[in-house]
Protein backbone atom coordinates (compact mmCIF):
# COMPACT_ATOMS: atom_id res chain seq x y z
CA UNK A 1 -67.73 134.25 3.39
CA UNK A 2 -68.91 130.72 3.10
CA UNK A 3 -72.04 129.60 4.79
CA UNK A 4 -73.33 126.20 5.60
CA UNK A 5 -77.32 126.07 4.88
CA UNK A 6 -79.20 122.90 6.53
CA UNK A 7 -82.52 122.49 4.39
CA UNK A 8 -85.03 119.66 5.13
CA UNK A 9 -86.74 120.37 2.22
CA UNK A 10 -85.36 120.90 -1.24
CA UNK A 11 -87.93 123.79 -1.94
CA UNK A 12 -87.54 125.66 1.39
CA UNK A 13 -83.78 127.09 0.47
CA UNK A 14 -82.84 130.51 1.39
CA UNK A 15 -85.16 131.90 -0.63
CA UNK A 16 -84.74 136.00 -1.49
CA UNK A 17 -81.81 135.98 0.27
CA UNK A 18 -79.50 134.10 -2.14
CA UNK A 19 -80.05 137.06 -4.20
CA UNK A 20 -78.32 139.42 -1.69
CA UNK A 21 -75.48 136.80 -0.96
CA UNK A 22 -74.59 136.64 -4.68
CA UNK A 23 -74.61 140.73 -5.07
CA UNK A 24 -72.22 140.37 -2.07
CA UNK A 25 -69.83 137.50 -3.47
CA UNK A 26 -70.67 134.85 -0.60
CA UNK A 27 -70.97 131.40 -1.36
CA UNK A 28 -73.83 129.57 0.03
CA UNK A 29 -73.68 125.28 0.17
CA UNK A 30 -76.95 123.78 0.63
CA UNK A 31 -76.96 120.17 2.71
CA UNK A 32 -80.07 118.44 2.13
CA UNK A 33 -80.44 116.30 5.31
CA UNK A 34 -84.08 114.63 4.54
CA UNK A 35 -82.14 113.46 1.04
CA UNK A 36 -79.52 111.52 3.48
CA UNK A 37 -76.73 114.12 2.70
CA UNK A 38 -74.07 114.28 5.63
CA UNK A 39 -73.06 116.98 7.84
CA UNK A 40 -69.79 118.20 6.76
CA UNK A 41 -66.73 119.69 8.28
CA UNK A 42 -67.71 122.67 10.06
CA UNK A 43 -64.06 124.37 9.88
CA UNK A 44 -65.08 124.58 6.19
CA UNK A 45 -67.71 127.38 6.44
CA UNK A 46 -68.11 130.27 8.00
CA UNK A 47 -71.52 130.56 9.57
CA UNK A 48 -74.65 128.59 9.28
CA UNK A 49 -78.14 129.06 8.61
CA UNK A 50 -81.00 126.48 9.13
CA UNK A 51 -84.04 127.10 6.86
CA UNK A 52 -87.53 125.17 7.57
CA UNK A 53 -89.44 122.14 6.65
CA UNK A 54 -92.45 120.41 7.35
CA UNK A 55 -91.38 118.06 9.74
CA UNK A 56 -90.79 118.85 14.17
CA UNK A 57 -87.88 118.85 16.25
CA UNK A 58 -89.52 116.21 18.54
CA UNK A 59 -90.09 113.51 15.46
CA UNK A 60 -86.34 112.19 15.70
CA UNK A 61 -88.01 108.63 15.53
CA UNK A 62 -89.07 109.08 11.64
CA UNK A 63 -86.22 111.64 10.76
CA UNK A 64 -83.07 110.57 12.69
CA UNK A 65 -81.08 113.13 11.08
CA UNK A 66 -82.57 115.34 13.46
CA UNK A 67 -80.80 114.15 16.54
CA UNK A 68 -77.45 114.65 14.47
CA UNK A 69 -78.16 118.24 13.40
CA UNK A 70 -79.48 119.46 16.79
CA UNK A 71 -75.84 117.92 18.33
CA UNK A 72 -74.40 119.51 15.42
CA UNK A 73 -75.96 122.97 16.39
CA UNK A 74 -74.96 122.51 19.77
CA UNK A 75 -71.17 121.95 18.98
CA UNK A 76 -70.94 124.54 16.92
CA UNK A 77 -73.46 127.25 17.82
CA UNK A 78 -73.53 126.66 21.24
CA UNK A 79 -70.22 125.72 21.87
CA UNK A 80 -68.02 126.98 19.52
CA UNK A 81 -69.71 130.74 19.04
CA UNK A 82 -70.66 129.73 14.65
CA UNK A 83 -72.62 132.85 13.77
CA UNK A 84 -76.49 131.36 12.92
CA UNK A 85 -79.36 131.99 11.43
CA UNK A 86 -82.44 130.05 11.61
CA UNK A 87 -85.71 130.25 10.15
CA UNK A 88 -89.34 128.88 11.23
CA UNK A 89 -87.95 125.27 11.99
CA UNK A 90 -84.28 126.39 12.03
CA UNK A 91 -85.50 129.21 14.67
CA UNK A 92 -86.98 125.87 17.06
CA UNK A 93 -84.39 123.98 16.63
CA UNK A 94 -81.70 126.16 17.71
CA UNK A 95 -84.10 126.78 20.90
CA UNK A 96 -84.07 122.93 21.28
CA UNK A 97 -80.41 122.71 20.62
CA UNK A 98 -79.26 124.58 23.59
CA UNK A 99 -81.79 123.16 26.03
CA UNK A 100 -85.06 125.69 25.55
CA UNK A 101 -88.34 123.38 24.56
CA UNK A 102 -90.42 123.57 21.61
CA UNK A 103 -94.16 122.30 21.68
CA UNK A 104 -97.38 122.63 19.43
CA UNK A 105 -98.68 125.70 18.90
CA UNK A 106 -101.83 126.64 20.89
CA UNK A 107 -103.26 128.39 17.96
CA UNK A 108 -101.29 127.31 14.44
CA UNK A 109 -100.57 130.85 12.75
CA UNK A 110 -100.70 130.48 9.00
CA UNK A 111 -100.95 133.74 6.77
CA UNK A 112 -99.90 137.06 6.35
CA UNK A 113 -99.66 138.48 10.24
CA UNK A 114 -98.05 141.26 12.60
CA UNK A 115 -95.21 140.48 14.88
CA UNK A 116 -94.34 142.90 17.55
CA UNK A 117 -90.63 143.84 18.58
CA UNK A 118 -90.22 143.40 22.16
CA UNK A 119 -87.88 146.30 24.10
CA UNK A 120 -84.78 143.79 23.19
CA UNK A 121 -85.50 143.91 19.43
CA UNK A 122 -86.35 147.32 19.05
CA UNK A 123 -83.17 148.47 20.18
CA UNK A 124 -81.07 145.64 19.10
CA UNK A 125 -79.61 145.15 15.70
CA UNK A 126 -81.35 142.61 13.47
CA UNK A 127 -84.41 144.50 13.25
CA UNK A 128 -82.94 147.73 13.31
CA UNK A 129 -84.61 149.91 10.35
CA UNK A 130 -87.61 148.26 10.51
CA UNK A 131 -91.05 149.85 12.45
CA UNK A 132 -92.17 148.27 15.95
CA UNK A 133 -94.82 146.35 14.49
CA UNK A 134 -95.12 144.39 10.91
CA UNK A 135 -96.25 141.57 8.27
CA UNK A 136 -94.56 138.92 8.17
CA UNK A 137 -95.31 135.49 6.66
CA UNK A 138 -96.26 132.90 8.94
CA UNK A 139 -96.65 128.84 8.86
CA UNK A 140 -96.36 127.33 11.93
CA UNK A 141 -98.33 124.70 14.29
CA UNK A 142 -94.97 124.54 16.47
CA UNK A 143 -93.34 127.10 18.85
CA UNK A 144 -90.50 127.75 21.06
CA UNK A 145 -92.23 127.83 24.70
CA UNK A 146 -89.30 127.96 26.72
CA UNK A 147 -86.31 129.84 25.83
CA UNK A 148 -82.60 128.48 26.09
CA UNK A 149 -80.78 130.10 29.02
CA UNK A 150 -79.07 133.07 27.53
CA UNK A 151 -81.76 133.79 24.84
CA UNK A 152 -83.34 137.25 24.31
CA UNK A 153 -86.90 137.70 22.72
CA UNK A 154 -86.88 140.14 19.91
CA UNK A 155 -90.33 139.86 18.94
CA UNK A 156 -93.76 138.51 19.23
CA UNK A 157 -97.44 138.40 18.46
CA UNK A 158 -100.92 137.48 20.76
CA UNK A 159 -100.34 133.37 19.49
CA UNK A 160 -96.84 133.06 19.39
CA UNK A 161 -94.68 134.10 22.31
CA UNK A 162 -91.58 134.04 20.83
CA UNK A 163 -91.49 135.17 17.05
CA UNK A 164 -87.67 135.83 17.33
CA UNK A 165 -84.90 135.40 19.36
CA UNK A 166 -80.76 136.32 20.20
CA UNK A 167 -78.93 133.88 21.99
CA UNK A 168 -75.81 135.74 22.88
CA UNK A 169 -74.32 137.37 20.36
CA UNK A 170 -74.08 135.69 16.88
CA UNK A 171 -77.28 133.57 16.97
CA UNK A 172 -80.50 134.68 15.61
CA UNK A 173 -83.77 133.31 14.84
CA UNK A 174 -87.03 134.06 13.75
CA UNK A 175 -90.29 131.87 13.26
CA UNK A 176 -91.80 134.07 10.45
CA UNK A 177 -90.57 133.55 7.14
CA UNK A 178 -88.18 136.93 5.88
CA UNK A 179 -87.01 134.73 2.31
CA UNK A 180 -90.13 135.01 0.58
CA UNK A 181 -90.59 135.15 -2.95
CA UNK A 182 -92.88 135.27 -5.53
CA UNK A 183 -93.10 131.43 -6.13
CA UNK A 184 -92.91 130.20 -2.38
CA UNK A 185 -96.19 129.58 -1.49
CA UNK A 186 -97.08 127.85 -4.64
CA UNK A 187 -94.08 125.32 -4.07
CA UNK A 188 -94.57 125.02 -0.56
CA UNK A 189 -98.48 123.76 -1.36
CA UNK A 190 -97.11 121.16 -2.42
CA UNK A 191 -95.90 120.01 0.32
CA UNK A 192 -98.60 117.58 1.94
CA UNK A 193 -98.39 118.92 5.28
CA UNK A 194 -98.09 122.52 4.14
CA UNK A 195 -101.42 122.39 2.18
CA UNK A 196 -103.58 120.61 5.11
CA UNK A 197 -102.62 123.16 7.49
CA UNK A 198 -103.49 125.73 4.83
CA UNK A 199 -107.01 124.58 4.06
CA UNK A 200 -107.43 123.65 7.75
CA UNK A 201 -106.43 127.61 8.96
CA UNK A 202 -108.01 129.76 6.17
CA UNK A 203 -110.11 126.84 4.35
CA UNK A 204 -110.41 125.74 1.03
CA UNK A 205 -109.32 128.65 -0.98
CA UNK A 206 -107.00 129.72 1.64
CA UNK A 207 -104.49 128.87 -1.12
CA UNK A 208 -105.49 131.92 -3.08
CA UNK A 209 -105.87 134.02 -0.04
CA UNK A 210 -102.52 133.72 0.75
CA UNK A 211 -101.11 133.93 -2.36
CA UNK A 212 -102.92 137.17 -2.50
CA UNK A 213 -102.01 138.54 0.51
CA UNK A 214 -98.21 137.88 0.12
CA UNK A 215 -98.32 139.61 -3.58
CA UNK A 216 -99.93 142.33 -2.28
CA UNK A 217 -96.60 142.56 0.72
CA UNK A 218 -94.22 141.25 -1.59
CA UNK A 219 -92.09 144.85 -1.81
CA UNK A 220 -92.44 145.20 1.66
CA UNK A 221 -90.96 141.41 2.30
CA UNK A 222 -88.17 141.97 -0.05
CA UNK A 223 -87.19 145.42 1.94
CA UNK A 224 -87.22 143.70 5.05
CA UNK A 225 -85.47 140.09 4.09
CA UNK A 226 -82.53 142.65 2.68
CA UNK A 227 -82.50 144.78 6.03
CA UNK A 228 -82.36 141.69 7.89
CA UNK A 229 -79.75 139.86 5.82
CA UNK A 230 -77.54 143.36 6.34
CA UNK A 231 -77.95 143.33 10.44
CA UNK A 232 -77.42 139.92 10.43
CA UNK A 233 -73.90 140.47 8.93
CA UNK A 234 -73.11 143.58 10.87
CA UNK A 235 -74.57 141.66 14.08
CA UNK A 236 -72.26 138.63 13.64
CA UNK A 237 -69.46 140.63 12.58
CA UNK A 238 -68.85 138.04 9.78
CA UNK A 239 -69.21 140.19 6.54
């Protein structure tokens, strides 16, 4: 298999789960759209995931690219059935893509939190294995407040209405973060708008808070990043 992966920042790639597509044989290509790289040819790749950055779906003024990628999710997600993934900003912009709408956040959510599966994720696939309720790692002052027509919640939390969603068959999304690793949050802190929201949610050692908090799930993340990357395949019917 040969997936297409959309990144709008260099250091928020896949993550943990390059790790299971190399034990699997799947090649992965990386686009870097905020480094002016071009969409390719779609008939090239078999699926396509769309990973997170700092920026929001609405800000196609300073990041033009955007326009181009949601009318490239739309044509081939929407349209043409492409099995997807997205993740935090990948999971709004496929809800943007095919005519949902994605707003601030109330309440930012920014730590180590619970998400709850709805009756739709709990007996649906991606999530299948894991319990009703758990921690996942949040970073988010956006959300998806209106579904696309055709979309299923799988999960959600008292802040964040949608945490994950189905849209037919072969697209998923989630707004938590399932690729952690050990050395995400300290390269995501150094992202500029990263860090304020950090210091602005938890304060000023809500750096080391977090950091904390993930080491202390990091086994747990792993186990459920793996699970998920396994019902995504089985879901999509792509392995």
């Amino acid at each position: 298999m040969r997936i297409l992966v959309l990144q709008h920042v260099a250091v928020e790639h896949p993550g943990s789960l390059r790790q299971f597509l190399e034990e699997d044989g799947h090649e992965w290509v990386a686009i870097e759209l905020d480094e002016g790289e071009k969409l390719p040819n779609p008939d090239h790749f078999d699926a396509l995931w769309v990973m997170g950055g700092p920026m929001d779906v609405w800000e196609e003024d300073r990041y033009p690219w955007i326009a181009e990628e949601k009318a490239f999710i739309r044509e081939n997600v929407g349209n043409r059935g492409m099995p997807f993934l997205g993740l935090c900003l990948g999971h709004q912009l496929l809800a943007a893509s095919l005519g949902g709408e994605v707003g601030p956040s109330a309440k930012p959510e920014v730590g180590v939190m619970p998400v709850q599966l709805t009756e739709a994720g709990a007996t649906g696939v991606l999530f299948d294995g894991l319990p009703e309720s758990f921690n996942v790692l949040q970073w988010h002052s956006a959300e998806v407040k209106r579904m696309p027509e055709g979309a299923r919640c799988l999960a959600t939390s008292p802040d964040c209405a949608v945490q994950a969603m189905a849209w037919h068959t072969r697209a998923y999304s989630a707004q938590f973060h399932i690729e952690v690793e050990a050395d995400t949050l300290s390269n995501w802190n150094k992202i500029s708008q990263y860090s304020d929201a950090l210091e602005k949610t938890l304060g000023e050692n809500g750096a080391v808070q977090l950091q904390a908090a993930c080491t202390g799930e990091m086994q747990n993340f792993s186990s459920m990043a793996e699970r998920v990357y396994i019902n995504w395949l089985q879901a999509t019917s792509v392995a």
